[in-house]
C-alpha atoms as a PDB file:
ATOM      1  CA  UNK A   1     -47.892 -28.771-203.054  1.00  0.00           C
ATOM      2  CA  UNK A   2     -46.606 -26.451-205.539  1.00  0.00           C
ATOM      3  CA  UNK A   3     -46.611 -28.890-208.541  1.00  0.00           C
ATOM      4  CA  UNK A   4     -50.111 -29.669-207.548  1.00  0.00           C
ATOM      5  CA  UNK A   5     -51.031 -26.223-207.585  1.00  0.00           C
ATOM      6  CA  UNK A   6     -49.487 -25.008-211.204  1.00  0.00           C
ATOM      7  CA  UNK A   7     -51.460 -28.111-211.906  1.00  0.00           C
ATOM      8  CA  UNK A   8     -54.627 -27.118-210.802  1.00  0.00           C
ATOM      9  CA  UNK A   9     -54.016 -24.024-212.820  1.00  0.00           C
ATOM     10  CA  UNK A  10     -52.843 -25.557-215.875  1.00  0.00           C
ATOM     11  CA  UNK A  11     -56.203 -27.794-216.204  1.00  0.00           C
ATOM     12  CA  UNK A  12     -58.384 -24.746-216.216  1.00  0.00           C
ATOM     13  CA  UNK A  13     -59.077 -25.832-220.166  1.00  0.00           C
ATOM     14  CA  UNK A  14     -59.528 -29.141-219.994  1.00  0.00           C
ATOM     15  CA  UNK A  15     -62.681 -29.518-218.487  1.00  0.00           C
ATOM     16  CA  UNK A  16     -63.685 -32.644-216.753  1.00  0.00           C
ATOM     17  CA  UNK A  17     -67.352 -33.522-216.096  1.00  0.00           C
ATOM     18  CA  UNK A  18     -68.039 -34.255-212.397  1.00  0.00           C
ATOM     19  CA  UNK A  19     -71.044 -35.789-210.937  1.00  0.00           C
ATOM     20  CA  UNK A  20     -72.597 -33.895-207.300  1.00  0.00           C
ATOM     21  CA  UNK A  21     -75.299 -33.808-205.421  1.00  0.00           C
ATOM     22  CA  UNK A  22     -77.175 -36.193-208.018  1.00  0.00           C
ATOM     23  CA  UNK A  23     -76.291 -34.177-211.125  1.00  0.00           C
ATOM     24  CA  UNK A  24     -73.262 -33.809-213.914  1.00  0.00           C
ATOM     25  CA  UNK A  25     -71.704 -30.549-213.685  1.00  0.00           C
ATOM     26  CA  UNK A  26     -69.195 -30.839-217.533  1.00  0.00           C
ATOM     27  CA  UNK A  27     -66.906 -27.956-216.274  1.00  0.00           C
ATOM     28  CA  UNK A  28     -66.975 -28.716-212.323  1.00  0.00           C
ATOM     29  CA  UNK A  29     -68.565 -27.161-209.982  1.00  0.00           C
ATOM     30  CA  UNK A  30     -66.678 -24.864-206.999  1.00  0.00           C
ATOM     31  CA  UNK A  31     -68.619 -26.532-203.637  1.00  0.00           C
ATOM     32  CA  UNK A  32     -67.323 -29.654-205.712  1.00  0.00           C
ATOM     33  CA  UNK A  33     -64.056 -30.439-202.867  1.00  0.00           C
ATOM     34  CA  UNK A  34     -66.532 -28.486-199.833  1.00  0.00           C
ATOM     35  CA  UNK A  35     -69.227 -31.128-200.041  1.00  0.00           C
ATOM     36  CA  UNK A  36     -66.629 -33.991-200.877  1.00  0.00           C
ATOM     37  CA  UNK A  37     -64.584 -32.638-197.490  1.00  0.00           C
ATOM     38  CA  UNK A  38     -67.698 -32.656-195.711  1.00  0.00           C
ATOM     39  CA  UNK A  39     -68.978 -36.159-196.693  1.00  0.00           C
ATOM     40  CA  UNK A  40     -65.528 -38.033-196.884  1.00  0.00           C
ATOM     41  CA  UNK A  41     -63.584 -36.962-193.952  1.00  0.00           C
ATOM     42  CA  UNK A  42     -64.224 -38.324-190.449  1.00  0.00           C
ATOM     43  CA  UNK A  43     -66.264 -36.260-188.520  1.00  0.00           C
ATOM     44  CA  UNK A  44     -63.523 -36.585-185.856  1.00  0.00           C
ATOM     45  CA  UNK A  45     -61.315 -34.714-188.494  1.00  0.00           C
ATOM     46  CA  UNK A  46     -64.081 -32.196-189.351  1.00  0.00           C
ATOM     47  CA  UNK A  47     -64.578 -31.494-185.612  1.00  0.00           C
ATOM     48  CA  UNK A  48     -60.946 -30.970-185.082  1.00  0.00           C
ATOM     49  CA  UNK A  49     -60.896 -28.304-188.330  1.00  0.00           C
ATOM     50  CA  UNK A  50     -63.672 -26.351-187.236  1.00  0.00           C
ATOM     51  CA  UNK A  51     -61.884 -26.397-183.720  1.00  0.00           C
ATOM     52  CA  UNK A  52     -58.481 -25.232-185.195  1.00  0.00           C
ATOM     53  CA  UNK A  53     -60.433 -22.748-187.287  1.00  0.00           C
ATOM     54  CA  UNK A  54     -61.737 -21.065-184.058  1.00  0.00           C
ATOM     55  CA  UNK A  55     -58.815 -21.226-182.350  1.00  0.00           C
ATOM     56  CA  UNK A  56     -56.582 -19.948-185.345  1.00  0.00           C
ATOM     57  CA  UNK A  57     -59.310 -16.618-185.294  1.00  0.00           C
ATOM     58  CA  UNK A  58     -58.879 -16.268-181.435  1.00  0.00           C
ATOM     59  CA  UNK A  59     -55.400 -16.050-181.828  1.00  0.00           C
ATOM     60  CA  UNK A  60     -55.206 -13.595-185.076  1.00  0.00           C
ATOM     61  CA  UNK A  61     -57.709 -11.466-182.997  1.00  0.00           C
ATOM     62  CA  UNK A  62     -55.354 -11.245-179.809  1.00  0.00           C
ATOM     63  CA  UNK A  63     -52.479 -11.386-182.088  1.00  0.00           C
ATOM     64  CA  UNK A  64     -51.067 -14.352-180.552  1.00  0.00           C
ATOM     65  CA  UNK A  65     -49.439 -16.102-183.717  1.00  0.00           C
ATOM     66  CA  UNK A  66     -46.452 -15.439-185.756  1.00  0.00           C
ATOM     67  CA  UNK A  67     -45.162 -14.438-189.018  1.00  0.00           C
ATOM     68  CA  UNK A  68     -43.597 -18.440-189.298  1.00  0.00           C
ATOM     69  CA  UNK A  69     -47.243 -19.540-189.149  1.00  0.00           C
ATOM     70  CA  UNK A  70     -48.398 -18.262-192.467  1.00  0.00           C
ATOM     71  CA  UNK A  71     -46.419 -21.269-193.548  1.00  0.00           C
ATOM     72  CA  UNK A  72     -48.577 -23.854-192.439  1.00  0.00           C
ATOM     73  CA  UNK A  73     -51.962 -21.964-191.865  1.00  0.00           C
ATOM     74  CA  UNK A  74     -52.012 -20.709-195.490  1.00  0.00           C
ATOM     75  CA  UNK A  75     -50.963 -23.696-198.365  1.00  0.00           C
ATOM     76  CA  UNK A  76     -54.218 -25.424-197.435  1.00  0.00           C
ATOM     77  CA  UNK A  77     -56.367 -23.147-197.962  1.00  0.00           C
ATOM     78  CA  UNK A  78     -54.786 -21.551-200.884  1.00  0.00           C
ATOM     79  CA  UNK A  79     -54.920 -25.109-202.234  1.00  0.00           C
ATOM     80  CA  UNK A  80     -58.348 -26.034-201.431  1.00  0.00           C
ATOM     81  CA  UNK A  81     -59.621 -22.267-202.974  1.00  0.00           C
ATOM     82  CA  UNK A  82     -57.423 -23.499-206.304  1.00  0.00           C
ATOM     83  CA  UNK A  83     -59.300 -26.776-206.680  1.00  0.00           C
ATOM     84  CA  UNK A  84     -62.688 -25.633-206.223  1.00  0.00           C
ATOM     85  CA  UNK A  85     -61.590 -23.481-209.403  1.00  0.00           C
ATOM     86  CA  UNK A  86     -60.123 -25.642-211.476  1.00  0.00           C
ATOM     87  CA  UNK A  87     -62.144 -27.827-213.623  1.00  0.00           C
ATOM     88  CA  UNK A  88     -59.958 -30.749-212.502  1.00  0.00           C
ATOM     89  CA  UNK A  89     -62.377 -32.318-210.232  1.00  0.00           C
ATOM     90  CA  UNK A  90     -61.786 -36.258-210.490  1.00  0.00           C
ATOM     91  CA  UNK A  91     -62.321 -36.856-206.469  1.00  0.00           C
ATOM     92  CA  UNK A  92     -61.336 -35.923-203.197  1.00  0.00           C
ATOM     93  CA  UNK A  93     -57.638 -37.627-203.980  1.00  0.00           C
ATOM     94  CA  UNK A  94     -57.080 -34.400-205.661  1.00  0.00           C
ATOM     95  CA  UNK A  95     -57.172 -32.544-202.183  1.00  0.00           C
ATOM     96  CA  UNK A  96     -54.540 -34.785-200.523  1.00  0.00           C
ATOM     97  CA  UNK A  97     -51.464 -32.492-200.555  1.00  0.00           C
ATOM     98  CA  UNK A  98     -54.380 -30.045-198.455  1.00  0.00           C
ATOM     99  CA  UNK A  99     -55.497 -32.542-196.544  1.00  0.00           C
ATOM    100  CA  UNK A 100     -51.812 -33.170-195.220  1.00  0.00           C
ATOM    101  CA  UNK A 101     -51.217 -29.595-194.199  1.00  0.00           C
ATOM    102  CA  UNK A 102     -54.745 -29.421-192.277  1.00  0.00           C
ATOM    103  CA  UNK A 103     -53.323 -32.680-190.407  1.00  0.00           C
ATOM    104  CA  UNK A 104     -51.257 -30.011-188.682  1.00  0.00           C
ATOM    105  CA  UNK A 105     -53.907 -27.879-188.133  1.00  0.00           C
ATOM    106  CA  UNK A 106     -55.777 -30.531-186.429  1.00  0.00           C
ATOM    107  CA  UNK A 107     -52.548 -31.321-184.244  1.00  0.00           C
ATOM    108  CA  UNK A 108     -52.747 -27.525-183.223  1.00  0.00           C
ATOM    109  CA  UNK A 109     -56.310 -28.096-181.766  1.00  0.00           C
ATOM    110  CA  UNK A 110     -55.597 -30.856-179.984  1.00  0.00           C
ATOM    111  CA  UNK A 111     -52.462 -29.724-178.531  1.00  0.00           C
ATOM    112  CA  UNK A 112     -54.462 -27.246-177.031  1.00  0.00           C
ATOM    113  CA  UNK A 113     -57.311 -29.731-176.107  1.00  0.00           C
ATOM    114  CA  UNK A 114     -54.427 -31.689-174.071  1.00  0.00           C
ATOM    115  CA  UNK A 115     -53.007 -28.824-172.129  1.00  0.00           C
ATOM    116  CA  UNK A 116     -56.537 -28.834-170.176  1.00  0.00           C
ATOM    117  CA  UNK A 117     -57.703 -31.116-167.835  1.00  0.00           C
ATOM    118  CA  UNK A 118     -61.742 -30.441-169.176  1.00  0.00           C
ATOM    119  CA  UNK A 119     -60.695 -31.554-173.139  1.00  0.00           C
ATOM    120  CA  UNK A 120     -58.116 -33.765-172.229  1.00  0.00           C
ATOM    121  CA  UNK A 121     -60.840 -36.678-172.659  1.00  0.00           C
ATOM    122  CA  UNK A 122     -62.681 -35.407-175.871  1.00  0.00           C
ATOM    123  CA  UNK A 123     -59.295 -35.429-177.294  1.00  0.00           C
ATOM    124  CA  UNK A 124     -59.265 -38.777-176.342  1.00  0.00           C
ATOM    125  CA  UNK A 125     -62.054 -39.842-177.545  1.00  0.00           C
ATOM    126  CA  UNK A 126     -62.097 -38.474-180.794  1.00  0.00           C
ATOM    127  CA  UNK A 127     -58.688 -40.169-181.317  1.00  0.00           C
ATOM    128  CA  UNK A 128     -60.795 -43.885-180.444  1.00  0.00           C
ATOM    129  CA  UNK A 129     -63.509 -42.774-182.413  1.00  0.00           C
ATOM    130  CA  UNK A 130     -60.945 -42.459-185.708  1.00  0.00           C
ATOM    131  CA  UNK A 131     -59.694 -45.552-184.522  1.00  0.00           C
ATOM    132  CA  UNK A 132     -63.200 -47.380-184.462  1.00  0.00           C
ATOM    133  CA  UNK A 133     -64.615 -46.012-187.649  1.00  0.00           C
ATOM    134  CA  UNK A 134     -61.179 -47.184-189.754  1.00  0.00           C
ATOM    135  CA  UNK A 135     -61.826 -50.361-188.409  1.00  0.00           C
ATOM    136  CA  UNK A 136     -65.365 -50.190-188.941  1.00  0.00           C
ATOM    137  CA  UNK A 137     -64.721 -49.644-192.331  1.00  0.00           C
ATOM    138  CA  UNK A 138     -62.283 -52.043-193.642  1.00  0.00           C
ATOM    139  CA  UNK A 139     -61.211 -52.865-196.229  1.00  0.00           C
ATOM    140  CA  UNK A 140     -63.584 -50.574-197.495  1.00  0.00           C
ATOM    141  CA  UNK A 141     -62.179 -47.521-197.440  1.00  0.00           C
ATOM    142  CA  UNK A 142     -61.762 -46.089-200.936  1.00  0.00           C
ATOM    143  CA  UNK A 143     -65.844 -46.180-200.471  1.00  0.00           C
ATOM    144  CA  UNK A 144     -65.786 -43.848-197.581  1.00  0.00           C
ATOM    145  CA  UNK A 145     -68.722 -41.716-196.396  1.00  0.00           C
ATOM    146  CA  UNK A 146     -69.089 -40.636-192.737  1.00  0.00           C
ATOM    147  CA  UNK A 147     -71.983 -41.035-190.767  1.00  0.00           C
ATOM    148  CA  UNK A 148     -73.614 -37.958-191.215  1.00  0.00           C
ATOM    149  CA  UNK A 149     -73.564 -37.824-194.407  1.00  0.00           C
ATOM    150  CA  UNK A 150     -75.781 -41.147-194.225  1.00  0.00           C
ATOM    151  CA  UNK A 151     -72.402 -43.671-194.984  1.00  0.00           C
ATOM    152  CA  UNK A 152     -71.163 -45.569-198.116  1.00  0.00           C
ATOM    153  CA  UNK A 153     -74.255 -46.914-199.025  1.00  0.00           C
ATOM    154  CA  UNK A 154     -75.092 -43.467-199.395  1.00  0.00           C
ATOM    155  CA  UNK A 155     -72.324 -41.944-201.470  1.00  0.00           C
ATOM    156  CA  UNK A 156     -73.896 -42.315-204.514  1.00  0.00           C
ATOM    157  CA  UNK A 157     -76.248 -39.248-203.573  1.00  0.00           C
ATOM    158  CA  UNK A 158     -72.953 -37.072-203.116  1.00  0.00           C
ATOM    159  CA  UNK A 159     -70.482 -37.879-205.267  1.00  0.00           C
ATOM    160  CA  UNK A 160     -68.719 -41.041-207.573  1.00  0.00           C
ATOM    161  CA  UNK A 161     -65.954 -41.932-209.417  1.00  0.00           C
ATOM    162  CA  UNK A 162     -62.888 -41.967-207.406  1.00  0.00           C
ATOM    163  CA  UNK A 163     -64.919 -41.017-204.446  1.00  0.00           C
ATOM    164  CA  UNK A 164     -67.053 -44.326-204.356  1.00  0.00           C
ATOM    165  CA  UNK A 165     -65.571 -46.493-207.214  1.00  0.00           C
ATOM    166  CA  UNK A 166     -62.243 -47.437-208.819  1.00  0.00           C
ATOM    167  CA  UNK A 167     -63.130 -50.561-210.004  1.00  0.00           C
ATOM    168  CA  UNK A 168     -62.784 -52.474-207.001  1.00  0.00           C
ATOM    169  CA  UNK A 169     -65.466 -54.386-206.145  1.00  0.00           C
ATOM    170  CA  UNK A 170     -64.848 -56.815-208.868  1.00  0.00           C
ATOM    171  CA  UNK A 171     -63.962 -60.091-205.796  1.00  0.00           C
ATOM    172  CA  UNK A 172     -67.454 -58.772-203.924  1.00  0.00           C
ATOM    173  CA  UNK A 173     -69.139 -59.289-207.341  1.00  0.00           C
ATOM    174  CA  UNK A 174     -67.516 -62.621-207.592  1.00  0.00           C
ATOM    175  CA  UNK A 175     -68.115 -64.041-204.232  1.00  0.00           C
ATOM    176  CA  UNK A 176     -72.042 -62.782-204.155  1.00  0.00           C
ATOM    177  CA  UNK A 177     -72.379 -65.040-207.802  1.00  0.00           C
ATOM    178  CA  UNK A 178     -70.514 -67.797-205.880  1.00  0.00           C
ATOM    179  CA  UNK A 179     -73.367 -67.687-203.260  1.00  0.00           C
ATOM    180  CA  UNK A 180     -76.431 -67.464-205.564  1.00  0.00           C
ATOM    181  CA  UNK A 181     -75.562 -69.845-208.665  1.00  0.00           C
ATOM    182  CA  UNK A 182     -79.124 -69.006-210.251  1.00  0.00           C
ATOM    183  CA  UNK A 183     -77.946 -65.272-210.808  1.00  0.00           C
ATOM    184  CA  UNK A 184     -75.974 -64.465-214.337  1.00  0.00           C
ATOM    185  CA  UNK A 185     -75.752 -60.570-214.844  1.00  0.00           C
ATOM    186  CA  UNK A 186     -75.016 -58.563-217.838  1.00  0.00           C
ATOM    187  CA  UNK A 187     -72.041 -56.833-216.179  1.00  0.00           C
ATOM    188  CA  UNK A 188     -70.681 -53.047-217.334  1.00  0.00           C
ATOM    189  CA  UNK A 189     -67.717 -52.300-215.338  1.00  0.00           C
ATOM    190  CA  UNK A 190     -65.451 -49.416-214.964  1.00  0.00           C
ATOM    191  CA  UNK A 191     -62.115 -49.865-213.924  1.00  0.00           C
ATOM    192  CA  UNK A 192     -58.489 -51.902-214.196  1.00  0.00           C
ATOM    193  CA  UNK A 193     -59.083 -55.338-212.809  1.00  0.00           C
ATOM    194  CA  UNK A 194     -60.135 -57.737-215.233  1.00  0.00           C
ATOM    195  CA  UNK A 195     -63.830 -59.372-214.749  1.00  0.00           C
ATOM    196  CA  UNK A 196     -62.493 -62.550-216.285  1.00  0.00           C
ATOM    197  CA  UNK A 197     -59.623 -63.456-214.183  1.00  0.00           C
ATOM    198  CA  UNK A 198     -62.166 -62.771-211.546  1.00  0.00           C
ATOM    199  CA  UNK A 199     -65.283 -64.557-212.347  1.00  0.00           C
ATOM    200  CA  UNK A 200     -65.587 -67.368-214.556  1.00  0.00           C
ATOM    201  CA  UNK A 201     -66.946 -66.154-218.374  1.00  0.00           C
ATOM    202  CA  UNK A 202     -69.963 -68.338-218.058  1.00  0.00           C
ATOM    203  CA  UNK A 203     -71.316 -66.436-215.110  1.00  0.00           C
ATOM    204  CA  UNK A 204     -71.453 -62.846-216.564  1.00  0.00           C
ATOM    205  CA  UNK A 205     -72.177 -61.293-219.769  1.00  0.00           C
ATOM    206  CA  UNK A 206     -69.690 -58.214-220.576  1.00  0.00           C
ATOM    207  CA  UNK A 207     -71.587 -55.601-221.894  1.00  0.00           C
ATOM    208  CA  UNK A 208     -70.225 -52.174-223.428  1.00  0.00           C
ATOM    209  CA  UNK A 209     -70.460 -48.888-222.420  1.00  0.00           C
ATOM    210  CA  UNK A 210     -71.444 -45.737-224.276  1.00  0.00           C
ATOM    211  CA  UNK A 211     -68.146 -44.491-224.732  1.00  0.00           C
ATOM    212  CA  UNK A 212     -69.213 -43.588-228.622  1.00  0.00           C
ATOM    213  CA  UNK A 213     -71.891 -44.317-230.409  1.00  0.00           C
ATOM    214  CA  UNK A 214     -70.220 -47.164-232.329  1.00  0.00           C
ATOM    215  CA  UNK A 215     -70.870 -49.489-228.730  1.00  0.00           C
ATOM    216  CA  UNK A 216     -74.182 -48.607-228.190  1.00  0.00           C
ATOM    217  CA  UNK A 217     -77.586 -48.824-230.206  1.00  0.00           C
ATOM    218  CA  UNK A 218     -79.456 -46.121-228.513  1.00  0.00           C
ATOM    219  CA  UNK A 219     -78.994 -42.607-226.054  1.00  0.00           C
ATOM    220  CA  UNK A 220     -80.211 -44.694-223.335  1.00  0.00           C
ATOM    221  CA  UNK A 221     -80.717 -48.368-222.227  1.00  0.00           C
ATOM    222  CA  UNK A 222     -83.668 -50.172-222.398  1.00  0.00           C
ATOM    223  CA  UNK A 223     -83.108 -53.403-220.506  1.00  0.00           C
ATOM    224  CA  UNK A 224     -84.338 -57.025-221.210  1.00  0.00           C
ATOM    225  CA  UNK A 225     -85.532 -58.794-218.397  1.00  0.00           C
ATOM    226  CA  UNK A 226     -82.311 -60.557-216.195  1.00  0.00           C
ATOM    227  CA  UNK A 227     -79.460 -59.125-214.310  1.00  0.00           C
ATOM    228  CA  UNK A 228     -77.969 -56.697-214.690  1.00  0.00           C
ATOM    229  CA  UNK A 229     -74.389 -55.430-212.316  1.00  0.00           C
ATOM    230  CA  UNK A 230     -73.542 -51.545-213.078  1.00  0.00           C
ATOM    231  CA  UNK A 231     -70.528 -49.763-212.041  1.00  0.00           C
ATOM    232  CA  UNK A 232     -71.176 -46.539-209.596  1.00  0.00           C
ATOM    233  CA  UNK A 233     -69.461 -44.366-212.004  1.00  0.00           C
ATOM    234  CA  UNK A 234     -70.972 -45.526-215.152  1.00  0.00           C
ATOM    235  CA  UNK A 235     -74.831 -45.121-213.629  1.00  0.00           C
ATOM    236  CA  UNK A 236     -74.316 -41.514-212.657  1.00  0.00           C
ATOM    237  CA  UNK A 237     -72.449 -40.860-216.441  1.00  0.00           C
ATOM    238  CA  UNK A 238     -70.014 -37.805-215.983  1.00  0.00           C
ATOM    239  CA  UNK A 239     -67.774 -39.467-217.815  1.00  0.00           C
ATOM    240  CA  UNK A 240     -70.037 -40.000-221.039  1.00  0.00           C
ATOM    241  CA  UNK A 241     -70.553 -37.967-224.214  1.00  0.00           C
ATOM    242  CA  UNK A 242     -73.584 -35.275-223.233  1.00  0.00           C
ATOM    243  CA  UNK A 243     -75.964 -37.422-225.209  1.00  0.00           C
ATOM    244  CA  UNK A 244     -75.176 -40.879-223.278  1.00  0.00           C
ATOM    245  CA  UNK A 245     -75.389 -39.213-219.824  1.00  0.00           C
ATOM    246  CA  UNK A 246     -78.613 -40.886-219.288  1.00  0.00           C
ATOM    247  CA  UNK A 247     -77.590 -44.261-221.113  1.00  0.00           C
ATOM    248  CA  UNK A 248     -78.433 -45.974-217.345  1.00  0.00           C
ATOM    249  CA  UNK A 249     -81.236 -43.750-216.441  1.00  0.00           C
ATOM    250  CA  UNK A 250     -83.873 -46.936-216.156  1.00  0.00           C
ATOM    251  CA  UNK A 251     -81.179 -48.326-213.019  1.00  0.00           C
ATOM    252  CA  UNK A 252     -80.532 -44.601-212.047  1.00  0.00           C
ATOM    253  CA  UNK A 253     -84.463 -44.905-210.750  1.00  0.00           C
ATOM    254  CA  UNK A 254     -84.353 -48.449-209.872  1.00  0.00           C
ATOM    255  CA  UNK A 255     -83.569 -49.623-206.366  1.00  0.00           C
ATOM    256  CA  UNK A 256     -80.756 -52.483-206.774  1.00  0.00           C
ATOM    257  CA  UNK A 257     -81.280 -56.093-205.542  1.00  0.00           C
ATOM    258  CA  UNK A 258     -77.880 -56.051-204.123  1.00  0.00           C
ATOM    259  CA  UNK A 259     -74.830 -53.930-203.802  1.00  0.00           C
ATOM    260  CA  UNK A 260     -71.432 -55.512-203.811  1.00  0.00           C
ATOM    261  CA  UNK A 261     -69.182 -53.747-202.062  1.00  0.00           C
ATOM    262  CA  UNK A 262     -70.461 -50.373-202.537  1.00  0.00           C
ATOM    263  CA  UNK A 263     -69.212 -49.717-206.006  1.00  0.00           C
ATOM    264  CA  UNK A 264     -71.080 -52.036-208.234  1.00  0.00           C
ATOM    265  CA  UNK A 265     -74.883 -52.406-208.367  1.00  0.00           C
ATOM    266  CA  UNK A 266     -76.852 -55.243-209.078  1.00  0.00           C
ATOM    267  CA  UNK A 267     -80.652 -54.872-210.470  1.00  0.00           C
ATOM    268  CA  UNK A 268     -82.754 -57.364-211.115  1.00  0.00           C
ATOM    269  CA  UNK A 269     -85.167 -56.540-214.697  1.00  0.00           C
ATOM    270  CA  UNK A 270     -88.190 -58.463-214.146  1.00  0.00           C
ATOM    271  CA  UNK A 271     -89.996 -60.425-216.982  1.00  0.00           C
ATOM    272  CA  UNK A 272     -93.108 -58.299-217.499  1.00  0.00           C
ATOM    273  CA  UNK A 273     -96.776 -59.555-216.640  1.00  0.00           C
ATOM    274  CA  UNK A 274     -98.448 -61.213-219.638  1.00  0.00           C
ATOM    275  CA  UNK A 275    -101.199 -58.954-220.706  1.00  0.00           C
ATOM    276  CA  UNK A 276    -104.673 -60.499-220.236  1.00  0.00           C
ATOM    277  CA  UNK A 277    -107.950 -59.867-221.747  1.00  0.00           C
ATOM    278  CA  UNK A 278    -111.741 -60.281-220.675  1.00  0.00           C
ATOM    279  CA  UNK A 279    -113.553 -63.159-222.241  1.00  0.00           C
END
């Protein structure tokens, strides 16, 4: 945790643009890791924070802790305060050395929960509910919303890149043009994997980004009529040169035909009506 910390610090200058709440913030934005916390972790975990938190306050007020529990009660939060800082802001990931330490501080509410009889089954129960939404979710899970916050076909109002999409969604992509031959998208992708060890070339059309202006004609798209499959991260454009931020702005207000996995986004462009005159 202490790397990641002198980390945080240290990327103060760089400046990263990060996409929340339906907007791109170029320098971050500090309820960046509260609103990713409060849309990405189960709401079994955010129950048991908020239940260590008032427990925690009971016992500084009474004076019930110790000097040793500084140790564990502290990092996290002087983590989480760093981040929110820091213009380093590529995705909840970022908040994982945190995350462990509050692990602990959800153990300390629910060893409290178990040492009476009238918790003893929420505890329970908000152990099976972990249980059922992991398995709900698979093998989705880099795609993670909760519930509450409307799930992952949702995520895209919240947050993207790393959040929603690294890329992988590529197979889903494949399998959906497997089931509906007739469909033949002009793909833009963001990630590793490679579309064409994926897909065969003749059923996609790579098109390229507007990582500069030598790949791109225009500020923003105007599509021809077809298909047309979009990665998450590319549509909300945090990642793009001021200019290009809008390059998928015509999808951005489109509802998709499909969504494949929940990182890539299919739209369908319609041909347009022929125009017809009176006699």
């Amino acid at each position: 945790m202490r790397e990641g910390a002198i980390s945080l610090v240290e990327s103060n200058s760089d400046g990263v643009g990060v996409y929340l709440l339906g907007r791109v913030h170029p320098q971050g934005h500090p309820a960046y890791f509260l609103v990713a916390a409060a849309t990405k972790l189960q709401e079994s975990v955010l129950f048991l924070l908020a239940a260590a938190l008032v427990l925690l306050a009971f016992a500084l007020a009474r004076r019930q802790w110790h000097g040793s529990d500084l140790f564990w009660i502290i990092p996290p939060l002087l983590y989480f305060t760093l981040a929110s800082l820091s213009s380093l802001q590529l995705g909840i990931r970022l908040l994982l050395p945190a995350l462990t330490c509050c692990l602990l501080w959800c153990g300390f509410a629910l060893d409290w929960m178990l040492r009476h009889k009238a918790t003893t089954a929420l505890a329970a129960a908000l152990l099976l509910w972990s249980l059922a939404t992991a398995a709900y979710q698979h093998p989705h899970y880099i795609a993670y919303f909760n519930a509450a916050s409307g799930g992952s076909s949702s995520g895209i109002r919240y947050l993207s890149d790393s959040n929603l999409d690294w890329g992988q969604d590529l197979p889903a992509l494949a399998a959906y043009l497997e089931r509906h031959p007739h469909v033949t998208p002009k793909l833009a992708y963001f990630g590793n994997d490679n579309p064409y060890a994926r897909i065969p070339e003749n059923r996609f059309q790579s098109i390229a980004p507007p990582w500069g202006p030598n790949l791109v004609n225009s500020d923003r798209l105007i599509p021809d009529p077809g298909y047309y499959a979009i990665s998450a991260t590319l549509l909300t454009g945090q990642l793009f040169e001021p200019r290009f931020r809008d390059y998928y702005r015509y999808f951005r207000d489109s509802n998709p035909a499909a969504k494949l996995g929940y990182s890539i986004f299919l739209y369908h462009v319609p041909v347009p009506a022929p125009h017809t005159t009176r006699p």
